[in-house]
PDB file of N, CA and C in Angstrom:
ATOM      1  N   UNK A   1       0.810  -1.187   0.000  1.00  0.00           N
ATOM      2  CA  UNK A   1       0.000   0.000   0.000  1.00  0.00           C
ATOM      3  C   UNK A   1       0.861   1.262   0.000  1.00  0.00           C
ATOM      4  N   UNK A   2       2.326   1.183   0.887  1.00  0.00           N
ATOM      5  CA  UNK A   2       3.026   2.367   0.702  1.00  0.00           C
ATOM      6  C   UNK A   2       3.588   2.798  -0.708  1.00  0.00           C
ATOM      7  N   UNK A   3       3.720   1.756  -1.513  1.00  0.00           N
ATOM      8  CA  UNK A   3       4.617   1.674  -2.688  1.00  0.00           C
ATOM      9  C   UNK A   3       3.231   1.979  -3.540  1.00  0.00           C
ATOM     10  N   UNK A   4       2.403   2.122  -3.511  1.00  0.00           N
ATOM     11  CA  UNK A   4       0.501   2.619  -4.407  1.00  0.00           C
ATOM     12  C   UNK A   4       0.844   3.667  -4.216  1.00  0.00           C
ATOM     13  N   UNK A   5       0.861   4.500  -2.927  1.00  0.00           N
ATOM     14  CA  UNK A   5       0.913   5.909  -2.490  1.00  0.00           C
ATOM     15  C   UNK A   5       2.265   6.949  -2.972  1.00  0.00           C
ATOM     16  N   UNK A   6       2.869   6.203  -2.920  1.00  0.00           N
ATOM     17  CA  UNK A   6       4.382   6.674  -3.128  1.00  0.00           C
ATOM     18  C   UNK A   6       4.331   6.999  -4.630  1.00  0.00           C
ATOM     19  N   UNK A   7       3.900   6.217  -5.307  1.00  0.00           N
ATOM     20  CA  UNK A   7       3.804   6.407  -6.968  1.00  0.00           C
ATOM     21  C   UNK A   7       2.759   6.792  -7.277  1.00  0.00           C
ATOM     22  N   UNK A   8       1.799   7.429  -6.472  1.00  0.00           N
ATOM     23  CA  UNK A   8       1.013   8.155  -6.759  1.00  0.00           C
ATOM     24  C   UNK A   8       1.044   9.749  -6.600  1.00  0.00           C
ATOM     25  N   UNK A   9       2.038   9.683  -5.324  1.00  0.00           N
ATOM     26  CA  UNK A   9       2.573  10.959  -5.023  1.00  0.00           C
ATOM     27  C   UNK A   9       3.571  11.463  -6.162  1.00  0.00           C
ATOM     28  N   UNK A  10       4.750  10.874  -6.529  1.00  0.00           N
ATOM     29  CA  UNK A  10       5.306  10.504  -7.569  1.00  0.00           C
ATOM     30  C   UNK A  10       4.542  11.102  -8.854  1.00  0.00           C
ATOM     31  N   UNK A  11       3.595  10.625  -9.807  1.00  0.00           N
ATOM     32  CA  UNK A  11       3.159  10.823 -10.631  1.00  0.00           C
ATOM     33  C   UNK A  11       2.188  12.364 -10.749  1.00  0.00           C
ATOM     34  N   UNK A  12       1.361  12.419  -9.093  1.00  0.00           N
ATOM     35  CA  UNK A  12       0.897  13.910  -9.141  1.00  0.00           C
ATOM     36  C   UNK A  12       2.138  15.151  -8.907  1.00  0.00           C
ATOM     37  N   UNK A  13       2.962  14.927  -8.693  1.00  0.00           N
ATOM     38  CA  UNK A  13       4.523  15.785  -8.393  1.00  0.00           C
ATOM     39  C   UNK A  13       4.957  16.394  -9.916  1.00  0.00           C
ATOM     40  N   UNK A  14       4.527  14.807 -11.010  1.00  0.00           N
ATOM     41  CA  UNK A  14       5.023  15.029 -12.294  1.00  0.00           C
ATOM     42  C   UNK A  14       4.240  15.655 -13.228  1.00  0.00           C
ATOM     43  N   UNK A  15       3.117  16.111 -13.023  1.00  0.00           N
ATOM     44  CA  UNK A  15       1.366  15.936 -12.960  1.00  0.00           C
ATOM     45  C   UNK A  15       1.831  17.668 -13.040  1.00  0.00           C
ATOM     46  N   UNK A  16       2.273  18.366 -11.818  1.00  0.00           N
ATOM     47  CA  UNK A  16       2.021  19.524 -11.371  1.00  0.00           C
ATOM     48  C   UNK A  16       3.400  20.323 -11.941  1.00  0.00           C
ATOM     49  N   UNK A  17       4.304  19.609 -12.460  1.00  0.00           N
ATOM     50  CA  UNK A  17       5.462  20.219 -12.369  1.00  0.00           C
ATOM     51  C   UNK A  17       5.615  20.855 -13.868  1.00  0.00           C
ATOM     52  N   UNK A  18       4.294  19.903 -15.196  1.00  0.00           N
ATOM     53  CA  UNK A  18       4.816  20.429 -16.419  1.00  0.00           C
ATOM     54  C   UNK A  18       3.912  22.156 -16.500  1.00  0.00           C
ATOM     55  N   UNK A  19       4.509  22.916 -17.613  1.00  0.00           N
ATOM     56  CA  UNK A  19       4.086  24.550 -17.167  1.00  0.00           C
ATOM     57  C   UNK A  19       2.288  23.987 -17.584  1.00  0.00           C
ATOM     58  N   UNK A  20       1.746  24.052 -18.470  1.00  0.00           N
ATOM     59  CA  UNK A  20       0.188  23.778 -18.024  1.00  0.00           C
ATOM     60  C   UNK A  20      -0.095  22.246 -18.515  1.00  0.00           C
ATOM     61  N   UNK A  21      -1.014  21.724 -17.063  1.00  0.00           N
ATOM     62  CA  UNK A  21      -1.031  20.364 -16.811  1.00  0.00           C
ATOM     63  C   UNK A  21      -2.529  20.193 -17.777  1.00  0.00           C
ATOM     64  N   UNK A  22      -3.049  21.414 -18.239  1.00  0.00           N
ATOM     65  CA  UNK A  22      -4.534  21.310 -18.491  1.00  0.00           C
ATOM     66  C   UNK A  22      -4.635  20.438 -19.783  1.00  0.00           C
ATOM     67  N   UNK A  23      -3.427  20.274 -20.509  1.00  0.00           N
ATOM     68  CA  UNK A  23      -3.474  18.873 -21.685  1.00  0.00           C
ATOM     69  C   UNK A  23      -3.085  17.746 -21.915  1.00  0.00           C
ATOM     70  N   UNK A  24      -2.810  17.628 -20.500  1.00  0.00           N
ATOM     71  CA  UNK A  24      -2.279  15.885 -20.150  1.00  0.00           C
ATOM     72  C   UNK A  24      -3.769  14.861 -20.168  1.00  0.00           C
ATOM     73  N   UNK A  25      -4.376  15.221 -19.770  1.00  0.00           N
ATOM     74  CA  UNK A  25      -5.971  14.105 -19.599  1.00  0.00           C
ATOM     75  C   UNK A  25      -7.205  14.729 -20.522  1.00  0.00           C
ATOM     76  N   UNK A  26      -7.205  16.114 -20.237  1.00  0.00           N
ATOM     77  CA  UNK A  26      -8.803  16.915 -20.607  1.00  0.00           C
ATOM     78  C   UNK A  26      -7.678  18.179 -21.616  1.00  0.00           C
ATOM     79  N   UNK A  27      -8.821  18.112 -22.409  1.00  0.00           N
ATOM     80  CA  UNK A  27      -8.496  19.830 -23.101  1.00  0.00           C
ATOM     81  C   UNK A  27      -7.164  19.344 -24.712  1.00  0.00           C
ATOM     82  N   UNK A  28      -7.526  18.091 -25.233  1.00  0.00           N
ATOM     83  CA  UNK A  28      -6.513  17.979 -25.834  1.00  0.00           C
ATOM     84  C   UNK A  28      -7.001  18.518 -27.215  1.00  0.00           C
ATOM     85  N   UNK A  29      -5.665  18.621 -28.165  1.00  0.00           N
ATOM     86  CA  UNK A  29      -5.916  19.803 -29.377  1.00  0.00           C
ATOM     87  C   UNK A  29      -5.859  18.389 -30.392  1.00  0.00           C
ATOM     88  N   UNK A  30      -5.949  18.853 -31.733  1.00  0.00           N
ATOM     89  CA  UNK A  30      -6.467  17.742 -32.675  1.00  0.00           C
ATOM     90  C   UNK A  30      -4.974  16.894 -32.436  1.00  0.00           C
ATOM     91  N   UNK A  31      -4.836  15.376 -33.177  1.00  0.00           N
ATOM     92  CA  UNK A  31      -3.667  14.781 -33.289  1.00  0.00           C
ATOM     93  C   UNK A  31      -3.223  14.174 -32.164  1.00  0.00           C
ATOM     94  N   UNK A  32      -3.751  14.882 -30.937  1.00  0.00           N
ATOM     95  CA  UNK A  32      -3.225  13.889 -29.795  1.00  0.00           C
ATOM     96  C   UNK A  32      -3.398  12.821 -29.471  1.00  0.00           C
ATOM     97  N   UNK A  33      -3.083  11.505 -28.481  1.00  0.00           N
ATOM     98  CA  UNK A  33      -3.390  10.340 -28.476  1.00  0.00           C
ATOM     99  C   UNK A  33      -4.726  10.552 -27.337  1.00  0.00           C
ATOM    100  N   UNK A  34      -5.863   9.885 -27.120  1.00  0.00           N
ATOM    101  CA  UNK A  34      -7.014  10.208 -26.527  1.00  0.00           C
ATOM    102  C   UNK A  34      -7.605   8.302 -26.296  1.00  0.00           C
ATOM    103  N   UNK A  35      -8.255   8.366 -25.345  1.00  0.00           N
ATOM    104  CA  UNK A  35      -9.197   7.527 -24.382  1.00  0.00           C
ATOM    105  C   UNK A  35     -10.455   7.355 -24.992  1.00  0.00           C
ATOM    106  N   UNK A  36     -10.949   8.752 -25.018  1.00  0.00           N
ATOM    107  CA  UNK A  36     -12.625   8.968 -25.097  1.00  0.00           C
ATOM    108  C   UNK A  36     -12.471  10.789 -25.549  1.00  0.00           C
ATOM    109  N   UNK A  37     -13.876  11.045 -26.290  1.00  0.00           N
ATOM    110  CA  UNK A  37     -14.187  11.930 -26.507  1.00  0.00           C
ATOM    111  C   UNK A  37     -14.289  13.114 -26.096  1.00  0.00           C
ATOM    112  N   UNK A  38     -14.409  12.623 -25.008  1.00  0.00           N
ATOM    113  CA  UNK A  38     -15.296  13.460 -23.787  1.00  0.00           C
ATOM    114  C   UNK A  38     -13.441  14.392 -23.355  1.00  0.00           C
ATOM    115  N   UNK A  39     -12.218  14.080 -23.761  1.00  0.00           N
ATOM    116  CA  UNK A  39     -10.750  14.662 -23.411  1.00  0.00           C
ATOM    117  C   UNK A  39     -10.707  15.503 -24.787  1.00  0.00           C
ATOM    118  N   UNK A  40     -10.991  15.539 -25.981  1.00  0.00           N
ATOM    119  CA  UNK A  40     -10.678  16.062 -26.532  1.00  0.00           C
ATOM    120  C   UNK A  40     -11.562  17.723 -26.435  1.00  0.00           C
ATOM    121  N   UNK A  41     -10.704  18.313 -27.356  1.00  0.00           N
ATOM    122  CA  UNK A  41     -11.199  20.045 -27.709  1.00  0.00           C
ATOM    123  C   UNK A  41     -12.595  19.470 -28.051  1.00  0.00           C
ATOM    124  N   UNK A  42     -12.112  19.009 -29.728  1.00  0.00           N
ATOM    125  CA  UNK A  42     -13.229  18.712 -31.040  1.00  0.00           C
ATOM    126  C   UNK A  42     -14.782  17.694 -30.153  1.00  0.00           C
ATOM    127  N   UNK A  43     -14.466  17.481 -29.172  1.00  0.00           N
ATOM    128  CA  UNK A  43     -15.106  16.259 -28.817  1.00  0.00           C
ATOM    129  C   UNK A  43     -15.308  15.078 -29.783  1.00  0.00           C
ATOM    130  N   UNK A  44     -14.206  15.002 -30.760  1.00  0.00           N
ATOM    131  CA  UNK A  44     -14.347  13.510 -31.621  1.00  0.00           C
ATOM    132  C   UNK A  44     -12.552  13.016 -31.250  1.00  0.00           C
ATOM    133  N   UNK A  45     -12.648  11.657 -30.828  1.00  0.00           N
ATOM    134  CA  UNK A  45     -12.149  10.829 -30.524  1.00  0.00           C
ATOM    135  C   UNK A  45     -11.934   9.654 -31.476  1.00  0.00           C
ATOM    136  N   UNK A  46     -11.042  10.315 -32.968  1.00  0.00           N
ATOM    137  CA  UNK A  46     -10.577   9.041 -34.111  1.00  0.00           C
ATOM    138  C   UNK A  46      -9.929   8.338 -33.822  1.00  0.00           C
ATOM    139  N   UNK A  47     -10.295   6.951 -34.747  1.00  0.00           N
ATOM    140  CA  UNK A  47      -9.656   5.766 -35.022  1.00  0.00           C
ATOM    141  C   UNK A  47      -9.963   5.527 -36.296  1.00  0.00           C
ATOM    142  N   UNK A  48      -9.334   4.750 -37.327  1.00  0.00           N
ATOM    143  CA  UNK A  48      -9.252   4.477 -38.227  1.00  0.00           C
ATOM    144  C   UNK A  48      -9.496   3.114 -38.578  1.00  0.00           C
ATOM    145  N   UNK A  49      -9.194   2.332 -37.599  1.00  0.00           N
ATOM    146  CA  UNK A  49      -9.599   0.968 -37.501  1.00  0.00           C
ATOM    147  C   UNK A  49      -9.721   0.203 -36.134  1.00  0.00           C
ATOM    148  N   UNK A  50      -9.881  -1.042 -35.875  1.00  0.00           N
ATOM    149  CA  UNK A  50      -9.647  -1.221 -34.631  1.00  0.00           C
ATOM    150  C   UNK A  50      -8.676  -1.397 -34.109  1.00  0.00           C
ATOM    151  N   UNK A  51      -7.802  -1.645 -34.180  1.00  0.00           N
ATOM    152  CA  UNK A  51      -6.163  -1.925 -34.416  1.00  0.00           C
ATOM    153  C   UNK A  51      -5.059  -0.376 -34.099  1.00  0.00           C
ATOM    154  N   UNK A  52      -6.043   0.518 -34.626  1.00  0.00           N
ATOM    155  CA  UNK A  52      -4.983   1.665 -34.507  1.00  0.00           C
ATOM    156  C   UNK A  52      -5.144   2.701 -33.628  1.00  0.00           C
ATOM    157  N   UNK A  53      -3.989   3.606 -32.792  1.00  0.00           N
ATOM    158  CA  UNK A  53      -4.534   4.794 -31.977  1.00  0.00           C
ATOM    159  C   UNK A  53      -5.598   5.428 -32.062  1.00  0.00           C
ATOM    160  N   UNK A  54      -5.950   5.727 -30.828  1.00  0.00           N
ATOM    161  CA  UNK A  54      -7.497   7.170 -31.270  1.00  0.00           C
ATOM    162  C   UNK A  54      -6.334   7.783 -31.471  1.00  0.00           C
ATOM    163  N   UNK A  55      -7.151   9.118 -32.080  1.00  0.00           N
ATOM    164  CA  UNK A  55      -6.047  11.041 -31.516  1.00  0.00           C
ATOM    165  C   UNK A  55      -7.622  11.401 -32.039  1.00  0.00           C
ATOM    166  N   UNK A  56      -7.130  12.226 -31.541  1.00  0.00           N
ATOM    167  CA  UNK A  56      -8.168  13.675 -31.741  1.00  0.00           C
ATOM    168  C   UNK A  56      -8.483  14.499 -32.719  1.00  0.00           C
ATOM    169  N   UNK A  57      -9.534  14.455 -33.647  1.00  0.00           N
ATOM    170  CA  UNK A  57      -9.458  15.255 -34.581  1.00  0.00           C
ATOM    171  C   UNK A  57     -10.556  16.158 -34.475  1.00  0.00           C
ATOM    172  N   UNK A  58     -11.064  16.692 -35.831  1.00  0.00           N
ATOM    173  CA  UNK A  58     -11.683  17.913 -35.883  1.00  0.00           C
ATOM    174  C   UNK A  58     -13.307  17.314 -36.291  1.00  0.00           C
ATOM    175  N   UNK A  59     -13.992  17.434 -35.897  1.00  0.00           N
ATOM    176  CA  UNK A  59     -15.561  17.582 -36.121  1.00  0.00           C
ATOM    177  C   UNK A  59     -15.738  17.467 -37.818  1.00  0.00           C
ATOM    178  N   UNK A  60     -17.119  16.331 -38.060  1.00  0.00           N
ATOM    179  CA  UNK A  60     -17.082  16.405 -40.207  1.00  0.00           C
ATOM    180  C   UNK A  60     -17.713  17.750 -40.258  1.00  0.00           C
ATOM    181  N   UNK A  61     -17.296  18.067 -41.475  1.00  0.00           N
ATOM    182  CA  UNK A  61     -18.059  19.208 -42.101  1.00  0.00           C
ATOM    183  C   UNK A  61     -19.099  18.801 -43.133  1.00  0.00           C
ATOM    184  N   UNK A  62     -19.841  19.880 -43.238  1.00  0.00           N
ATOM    185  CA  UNK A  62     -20.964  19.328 -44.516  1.00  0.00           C
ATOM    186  C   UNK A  62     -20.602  18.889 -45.618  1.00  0.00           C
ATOM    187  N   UNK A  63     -21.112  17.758 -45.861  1.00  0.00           N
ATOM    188  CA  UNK A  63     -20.802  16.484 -46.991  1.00  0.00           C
ATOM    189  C   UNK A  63     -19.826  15.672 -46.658  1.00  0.00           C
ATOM    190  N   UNK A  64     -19.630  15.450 -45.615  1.00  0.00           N
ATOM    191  CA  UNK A  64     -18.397  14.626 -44.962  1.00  0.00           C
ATOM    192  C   UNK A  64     -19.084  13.524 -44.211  1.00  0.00           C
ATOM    193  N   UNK A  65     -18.341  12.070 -43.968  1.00  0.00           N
ATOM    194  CA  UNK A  65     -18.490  11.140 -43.670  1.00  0.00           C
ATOM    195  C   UNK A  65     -19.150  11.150 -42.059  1.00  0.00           C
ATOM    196  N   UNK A  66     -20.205  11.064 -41.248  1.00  0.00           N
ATOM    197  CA  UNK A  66     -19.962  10.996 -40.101  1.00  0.00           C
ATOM    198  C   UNK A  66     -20.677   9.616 -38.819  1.00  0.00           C
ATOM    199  N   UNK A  67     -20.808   9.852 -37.777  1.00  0.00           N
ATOM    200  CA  UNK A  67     -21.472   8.617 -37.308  1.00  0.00           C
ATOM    201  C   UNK A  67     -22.069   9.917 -36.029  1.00  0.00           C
ATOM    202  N   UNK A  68     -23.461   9.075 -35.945  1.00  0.00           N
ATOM    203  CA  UNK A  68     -24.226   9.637 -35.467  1.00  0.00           C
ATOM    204  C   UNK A  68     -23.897   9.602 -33.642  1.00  0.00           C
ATOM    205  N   UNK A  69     -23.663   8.693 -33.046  1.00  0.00           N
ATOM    206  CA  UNK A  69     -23.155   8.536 -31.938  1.00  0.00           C
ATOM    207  C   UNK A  69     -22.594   7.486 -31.516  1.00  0.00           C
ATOM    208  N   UNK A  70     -21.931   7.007 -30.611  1.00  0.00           N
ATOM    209  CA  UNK A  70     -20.885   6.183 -30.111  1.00  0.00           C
ATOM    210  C   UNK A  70     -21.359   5.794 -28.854  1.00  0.00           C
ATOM    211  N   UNK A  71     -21.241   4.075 -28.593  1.00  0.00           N
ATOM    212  CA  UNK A  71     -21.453   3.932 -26.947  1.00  0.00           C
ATOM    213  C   UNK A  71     -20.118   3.994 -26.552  1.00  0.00           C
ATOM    214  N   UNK A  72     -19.070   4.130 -26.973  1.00  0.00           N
ATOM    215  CA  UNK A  72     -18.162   3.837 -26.808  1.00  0.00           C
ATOM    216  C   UNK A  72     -16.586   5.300 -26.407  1.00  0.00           C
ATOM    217  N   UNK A  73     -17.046   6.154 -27.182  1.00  0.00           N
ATOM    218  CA  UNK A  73     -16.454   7.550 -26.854  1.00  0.00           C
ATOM    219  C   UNK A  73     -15.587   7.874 -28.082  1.00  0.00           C
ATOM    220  N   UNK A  74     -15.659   6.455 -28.556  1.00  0.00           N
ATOM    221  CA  UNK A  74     -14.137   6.675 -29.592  1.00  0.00           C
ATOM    222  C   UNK A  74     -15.052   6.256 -30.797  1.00  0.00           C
ATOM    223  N   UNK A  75     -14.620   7.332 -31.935  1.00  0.00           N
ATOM    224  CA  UNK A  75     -15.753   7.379 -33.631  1.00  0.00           C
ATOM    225  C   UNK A  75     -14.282   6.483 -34.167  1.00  0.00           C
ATOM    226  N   UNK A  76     -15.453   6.187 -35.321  1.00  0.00           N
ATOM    227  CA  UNK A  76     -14.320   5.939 -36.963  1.00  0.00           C
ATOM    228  C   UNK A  76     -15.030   6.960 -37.865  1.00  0.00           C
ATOM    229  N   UNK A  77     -16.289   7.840 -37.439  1.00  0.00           N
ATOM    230  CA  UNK A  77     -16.032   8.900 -37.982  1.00  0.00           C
ATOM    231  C   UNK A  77     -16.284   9.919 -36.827  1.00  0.00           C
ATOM    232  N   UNK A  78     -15.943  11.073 -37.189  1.00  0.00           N
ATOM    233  CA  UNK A  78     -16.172  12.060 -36.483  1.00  0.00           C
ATOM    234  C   UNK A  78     -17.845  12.422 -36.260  1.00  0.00           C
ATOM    235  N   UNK A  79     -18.373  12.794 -35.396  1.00  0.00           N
ATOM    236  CA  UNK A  79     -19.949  13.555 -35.903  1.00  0.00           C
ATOM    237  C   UNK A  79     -20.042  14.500 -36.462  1.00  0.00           C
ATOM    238  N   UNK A  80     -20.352  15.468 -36.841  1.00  0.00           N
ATOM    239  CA  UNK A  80     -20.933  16.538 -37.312  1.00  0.00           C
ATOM    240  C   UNK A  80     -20.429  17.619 -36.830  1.00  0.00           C
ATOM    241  N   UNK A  81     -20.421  18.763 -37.308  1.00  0.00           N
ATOM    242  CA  UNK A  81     -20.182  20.338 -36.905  1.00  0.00           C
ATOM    243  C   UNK A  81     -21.344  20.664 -36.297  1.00  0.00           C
ATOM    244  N   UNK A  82     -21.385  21.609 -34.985  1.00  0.00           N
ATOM    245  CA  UNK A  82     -22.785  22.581 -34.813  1.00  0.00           C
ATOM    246  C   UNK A  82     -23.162  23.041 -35.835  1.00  0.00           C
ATOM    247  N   UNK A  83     -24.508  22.925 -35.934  1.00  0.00           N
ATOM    248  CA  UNK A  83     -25.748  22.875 -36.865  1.00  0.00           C
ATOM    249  C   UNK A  83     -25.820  21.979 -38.299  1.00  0.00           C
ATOM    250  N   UNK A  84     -25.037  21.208 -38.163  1.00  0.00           N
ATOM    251  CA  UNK A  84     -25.304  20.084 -39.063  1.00  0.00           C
ATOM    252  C   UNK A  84     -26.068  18.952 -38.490  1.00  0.00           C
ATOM    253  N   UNK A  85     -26.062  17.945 -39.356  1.00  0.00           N
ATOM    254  CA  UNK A  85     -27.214  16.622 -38.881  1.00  0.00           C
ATOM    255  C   UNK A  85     -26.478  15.905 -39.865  1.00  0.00           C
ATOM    256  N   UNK A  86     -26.527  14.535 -38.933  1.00  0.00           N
ATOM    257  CA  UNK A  86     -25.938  13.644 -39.278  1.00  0.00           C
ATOM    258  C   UNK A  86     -26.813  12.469 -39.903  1.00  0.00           C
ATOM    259  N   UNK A  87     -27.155  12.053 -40.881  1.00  0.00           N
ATOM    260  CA  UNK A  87     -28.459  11.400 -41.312  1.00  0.00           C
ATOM    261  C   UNK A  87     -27.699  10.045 -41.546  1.00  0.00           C
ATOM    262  N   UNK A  88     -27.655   9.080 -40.607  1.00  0.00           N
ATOM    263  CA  UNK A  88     -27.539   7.770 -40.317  1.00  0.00           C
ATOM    264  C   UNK A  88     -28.497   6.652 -39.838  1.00  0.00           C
ATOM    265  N   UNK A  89     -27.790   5.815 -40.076  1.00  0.00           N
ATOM    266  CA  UNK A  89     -28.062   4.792 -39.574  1.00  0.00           C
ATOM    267  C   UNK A  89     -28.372   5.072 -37.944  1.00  0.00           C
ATOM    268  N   UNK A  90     -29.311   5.014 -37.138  1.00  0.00           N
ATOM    269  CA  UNK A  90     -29.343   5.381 -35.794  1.00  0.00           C
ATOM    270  C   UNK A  90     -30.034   4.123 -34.372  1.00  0.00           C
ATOM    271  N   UNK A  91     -30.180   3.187 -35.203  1.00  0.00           N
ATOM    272  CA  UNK A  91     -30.494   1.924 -34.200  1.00  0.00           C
ATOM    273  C   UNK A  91     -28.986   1.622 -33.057  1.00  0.00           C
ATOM    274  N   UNK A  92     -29.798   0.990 -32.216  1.00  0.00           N
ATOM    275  CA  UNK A  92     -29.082   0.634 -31.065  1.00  0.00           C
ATOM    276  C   UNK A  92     -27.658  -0.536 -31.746  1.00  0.00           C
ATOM    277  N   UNK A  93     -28.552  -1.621 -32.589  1.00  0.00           N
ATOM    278  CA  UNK A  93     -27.138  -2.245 -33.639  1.00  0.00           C
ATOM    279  C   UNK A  93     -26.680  -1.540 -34.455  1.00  0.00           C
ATOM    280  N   UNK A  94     -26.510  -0.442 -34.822  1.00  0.00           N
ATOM    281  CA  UNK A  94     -25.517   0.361 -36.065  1.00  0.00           C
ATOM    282  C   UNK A  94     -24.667   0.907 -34.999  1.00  0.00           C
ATOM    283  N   UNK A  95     -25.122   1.558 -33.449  1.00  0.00           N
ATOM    284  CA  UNK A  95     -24.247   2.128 -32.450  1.00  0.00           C
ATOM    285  C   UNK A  95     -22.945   0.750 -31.844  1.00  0.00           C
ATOM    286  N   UNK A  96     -23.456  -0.321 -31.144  1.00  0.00           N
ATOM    287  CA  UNK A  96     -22.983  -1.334 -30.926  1.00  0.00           C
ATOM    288  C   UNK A  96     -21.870  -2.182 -32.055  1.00  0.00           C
ATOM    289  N   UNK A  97     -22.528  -2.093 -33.294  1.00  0.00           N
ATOM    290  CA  UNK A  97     -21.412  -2.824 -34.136  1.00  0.00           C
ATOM    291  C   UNK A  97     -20.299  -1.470 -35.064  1.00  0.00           C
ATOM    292  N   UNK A  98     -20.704  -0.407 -34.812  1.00  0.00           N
ATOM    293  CA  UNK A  98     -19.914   0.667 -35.535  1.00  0.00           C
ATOM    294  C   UNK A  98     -20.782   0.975 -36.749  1.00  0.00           C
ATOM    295  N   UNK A  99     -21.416   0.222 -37.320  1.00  0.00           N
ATOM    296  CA  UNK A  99     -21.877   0.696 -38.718  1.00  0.00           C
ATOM    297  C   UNK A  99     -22.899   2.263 -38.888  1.00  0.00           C
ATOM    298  N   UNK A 100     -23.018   2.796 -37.950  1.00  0.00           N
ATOM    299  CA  UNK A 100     -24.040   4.117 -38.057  1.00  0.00           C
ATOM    300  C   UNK A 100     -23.519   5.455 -38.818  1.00  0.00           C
ATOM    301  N   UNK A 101     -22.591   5.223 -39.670  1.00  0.00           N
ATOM    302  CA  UNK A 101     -22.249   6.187 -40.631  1.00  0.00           C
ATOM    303  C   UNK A 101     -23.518   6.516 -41.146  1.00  0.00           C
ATOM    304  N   UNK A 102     -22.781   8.149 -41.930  1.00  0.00           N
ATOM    305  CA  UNK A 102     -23.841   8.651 -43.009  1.00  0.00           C
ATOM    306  C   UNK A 102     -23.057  10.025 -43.455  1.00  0.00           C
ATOM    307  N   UNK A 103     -24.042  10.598 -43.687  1.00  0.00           N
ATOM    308  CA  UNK A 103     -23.190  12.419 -44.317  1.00  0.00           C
ATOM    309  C   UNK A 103     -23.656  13.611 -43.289  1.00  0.00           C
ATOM    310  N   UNK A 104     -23.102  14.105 -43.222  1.00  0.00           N
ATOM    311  CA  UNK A 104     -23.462  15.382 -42.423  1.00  0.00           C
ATOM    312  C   UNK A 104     -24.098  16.256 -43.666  1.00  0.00           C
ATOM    313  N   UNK A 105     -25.512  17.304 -43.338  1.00  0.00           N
ATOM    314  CA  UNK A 105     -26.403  17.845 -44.226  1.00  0.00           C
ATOM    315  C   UNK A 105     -26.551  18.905 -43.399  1.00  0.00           C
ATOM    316  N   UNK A 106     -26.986  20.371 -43.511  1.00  0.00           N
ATOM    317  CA  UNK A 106     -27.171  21.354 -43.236  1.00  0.00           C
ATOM    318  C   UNK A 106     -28.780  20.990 -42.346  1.00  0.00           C
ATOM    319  N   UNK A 107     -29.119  21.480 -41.473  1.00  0.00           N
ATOM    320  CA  UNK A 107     -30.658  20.964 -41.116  1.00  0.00           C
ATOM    321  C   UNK A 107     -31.339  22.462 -41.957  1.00  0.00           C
ATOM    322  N   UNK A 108     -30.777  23.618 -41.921  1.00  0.00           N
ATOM    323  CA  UNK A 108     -32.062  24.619 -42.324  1.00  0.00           C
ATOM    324  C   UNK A 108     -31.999  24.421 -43.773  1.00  0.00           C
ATOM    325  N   UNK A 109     -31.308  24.228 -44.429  1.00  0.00           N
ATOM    326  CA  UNK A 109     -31.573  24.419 -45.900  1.00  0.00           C
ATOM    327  C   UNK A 109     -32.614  22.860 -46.369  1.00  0.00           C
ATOM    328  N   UNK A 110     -33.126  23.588 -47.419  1.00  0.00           N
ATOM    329  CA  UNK A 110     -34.123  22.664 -47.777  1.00  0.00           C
ATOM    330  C   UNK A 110     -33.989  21.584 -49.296  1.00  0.00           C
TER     331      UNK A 110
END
């Protein structure tokens, strides 16, 4: 239990010492390596396959590939920009197996 504490003390020491700690876990910029969504800027959390790093990229833009939501935190596509819509696949199996791609579309234009 001392040797848990010790390297925990240890790691928050290393934690506090770089000049801003605010992009080690939360607040990360596109390209970085990422967990879940929910750490990045963009709030999209890429992968490319299953096999390969997330990092962080940038939100689809209109006419771009996207997936409507994730149980998972981590896309193979990005979602959508504010005020786009993502017109997918949206069942509970397209979320679960990955397949809920589609395009991002403007919602006001007709």
């Amino acid at each position: 239990m001392e040797k848990v504490l010790v390297l925990l003390l240890v790691a928050l020491a290393v934690a506090y010492a770089v000049p801003d700690p605010r992009g080690l876990v939360i607040n990360l910029d596109d390209g970085e390596l990422c967990l879940n969504s929910l750490q990045c800027k963009s709030r999209c959390c890429h992968r490319s396959s299953g096999l390969s790093l997330a990092r962080c990229m940038p939100q689809a833009s209109e006419n771009s590939e996207c997936s409507a939501k994730t149980l998972y935190g981590v896309y193979y596509k990005c979602p959508c920009e504010r005020g786009l819509t993502c017109e997918a696949d949206k069942t509970i199996v397209g979320s679960i197996t990955n397949t809920n791609f589609g395009i991002c579309h403007d919602a006001g234009r007709a």
